[in-house]
C-alpha atoms as a PDB file:
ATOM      1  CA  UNK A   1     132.914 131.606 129.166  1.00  0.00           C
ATOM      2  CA  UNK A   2     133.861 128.338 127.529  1.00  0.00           C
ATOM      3  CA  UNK A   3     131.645 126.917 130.370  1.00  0.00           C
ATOM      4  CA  UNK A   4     128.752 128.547 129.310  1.00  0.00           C
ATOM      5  CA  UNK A   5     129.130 127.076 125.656  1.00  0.00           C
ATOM      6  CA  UNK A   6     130.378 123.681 126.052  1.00  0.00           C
ATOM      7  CA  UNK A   7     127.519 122.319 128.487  1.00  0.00           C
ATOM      8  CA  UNK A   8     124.798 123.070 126.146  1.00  0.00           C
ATOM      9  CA  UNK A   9     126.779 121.320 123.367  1.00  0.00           C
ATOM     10  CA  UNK A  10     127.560 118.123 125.747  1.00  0.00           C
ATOM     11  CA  UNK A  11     123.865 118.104 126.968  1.00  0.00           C
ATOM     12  CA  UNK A  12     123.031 118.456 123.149  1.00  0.00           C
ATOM     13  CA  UNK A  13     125.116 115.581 122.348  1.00  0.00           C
ATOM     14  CA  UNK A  14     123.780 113.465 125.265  1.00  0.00           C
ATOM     15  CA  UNK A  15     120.201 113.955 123.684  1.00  0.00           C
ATOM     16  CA  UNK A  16     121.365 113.192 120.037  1.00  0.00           C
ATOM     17  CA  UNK A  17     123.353 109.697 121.561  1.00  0.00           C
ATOM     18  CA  UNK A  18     119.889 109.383 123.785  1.00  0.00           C
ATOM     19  CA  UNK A  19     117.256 109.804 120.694  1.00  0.00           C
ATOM     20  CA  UNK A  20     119.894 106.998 118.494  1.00  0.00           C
ATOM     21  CA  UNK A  21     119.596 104.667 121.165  1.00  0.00           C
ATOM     22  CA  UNK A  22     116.057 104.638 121.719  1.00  0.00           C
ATOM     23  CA  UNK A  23     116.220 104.478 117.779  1.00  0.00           C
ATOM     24  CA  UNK A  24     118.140 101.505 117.415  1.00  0.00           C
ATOM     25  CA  UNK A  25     115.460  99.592 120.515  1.00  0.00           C
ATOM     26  CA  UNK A  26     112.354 100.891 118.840  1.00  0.00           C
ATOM     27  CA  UNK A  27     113.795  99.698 115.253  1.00  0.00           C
ATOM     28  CA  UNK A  28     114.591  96.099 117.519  1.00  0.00           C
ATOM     29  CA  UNK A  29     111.012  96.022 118.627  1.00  0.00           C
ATOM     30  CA  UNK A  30     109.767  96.743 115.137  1.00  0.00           C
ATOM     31  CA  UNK A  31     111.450  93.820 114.282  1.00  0.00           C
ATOM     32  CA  UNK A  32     110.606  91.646 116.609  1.00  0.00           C
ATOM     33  CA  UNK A  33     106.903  92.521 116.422  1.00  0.00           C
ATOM     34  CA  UNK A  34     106.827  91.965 112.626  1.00  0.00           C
ATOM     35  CA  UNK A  35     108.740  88.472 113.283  1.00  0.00           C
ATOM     36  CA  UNK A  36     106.457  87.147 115.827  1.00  0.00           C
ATOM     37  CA  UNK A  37     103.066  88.268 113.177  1.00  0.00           C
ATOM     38  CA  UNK A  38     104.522  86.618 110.441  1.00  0.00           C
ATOM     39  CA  UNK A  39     104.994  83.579 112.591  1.00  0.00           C
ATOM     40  CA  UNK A  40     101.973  83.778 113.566  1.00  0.00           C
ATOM     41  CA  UNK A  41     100.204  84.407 110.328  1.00  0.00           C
ATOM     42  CA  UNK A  42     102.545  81.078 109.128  1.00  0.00           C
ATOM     43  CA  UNK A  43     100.856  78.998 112.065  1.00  0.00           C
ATOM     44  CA  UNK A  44      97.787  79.848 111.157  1.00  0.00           C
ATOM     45  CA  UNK A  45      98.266  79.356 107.633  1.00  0.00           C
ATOM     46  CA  UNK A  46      99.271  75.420 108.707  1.00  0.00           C
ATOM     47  CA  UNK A  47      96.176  75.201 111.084  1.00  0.00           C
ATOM     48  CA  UNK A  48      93.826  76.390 107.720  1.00  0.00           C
ATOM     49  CA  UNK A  49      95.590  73.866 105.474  1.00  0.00           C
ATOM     50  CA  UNK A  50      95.185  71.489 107.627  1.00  0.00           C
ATOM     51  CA  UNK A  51      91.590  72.075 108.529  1.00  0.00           C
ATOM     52  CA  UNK A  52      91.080  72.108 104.535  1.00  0.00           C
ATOM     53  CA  UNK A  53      93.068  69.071 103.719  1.00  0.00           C
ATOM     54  CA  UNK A  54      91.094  66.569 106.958  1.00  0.00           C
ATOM     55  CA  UNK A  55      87.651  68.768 105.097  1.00  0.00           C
ATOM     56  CA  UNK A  56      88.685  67.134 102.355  1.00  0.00           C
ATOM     57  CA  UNK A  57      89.313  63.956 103.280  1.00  0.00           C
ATOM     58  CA  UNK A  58      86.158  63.760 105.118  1.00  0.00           C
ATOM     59  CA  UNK A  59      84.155  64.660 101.774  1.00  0.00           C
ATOM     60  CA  UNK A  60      85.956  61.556  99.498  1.00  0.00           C
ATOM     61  CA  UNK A  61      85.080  59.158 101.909  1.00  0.00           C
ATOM     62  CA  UNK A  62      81.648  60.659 101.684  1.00  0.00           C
ATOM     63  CA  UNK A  63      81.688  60.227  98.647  1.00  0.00           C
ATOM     64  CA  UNK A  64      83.104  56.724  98.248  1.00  0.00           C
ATOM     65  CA  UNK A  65      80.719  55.762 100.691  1.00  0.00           C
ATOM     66  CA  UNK A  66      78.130  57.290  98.974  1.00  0.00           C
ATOM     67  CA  UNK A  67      79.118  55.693  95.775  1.00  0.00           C
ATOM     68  CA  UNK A  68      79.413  52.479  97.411  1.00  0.00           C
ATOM     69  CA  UNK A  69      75.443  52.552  98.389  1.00  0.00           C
ATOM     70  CA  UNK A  70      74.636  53.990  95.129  1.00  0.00           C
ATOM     71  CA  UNK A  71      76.500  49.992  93.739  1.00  0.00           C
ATOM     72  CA  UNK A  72      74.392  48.495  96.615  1.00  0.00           C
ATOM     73  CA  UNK A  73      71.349  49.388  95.260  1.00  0.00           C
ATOM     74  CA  UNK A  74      72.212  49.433  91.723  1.00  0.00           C
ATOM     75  CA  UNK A  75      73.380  45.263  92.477  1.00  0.00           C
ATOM     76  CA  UNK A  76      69.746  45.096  94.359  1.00  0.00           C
ATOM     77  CA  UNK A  77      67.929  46.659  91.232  1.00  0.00           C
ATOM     78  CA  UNK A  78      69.139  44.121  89.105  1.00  0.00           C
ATOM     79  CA  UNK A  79      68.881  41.336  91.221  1.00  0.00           C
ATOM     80  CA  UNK A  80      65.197  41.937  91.464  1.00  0.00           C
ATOM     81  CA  UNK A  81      64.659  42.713  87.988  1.00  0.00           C
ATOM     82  CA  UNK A  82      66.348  39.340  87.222  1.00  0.00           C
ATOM     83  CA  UNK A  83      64.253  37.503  89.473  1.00  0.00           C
ATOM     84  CA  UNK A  84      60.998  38.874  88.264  1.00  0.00           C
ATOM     85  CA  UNK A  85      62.289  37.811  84.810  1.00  0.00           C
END
């Protein structure tokens, strides 16, 4: 009779242990899966800074050129108003 009662509690336990170790892997793979998206939210993070920062770049020396040509024909104003002078 003691048969009959202890393997239902040993099965029992075997599914308790069973259910804590697939616990503990699926709390692994949570883990895991949250590291590798915030790594990969951090790359691209660097890839949009980046992207901004050459952006940037590009529109100063735009703009220097810009202001350069804006000298150039300031320098070529004058010089003709000087000459007609």
């Amino acid at each position: 009779m003691t048969k009959t009662f202890a393997l239902p509690l040993i099965l029992a336990a075997s599914l308790g242990l069973a259910a804590c170790a697939e616990a503990d892997t699926t709390a692994e793979d949570t883990g895991a899966a949250a590291d590798e998206a915030a790594a990969d939210v951090e790359a691209t993070t660097d890839e949009a800074m980046t992207d901004m920062e050459a952006g940037i770049d590009e529109m100063g020396d735009a703009a220097g050129e810009a202001a350069a040509e804006v000298d150039a024909a300031a320098d070529d104003a004058a010089a003709e108003v000087d000459a007609e002078m």
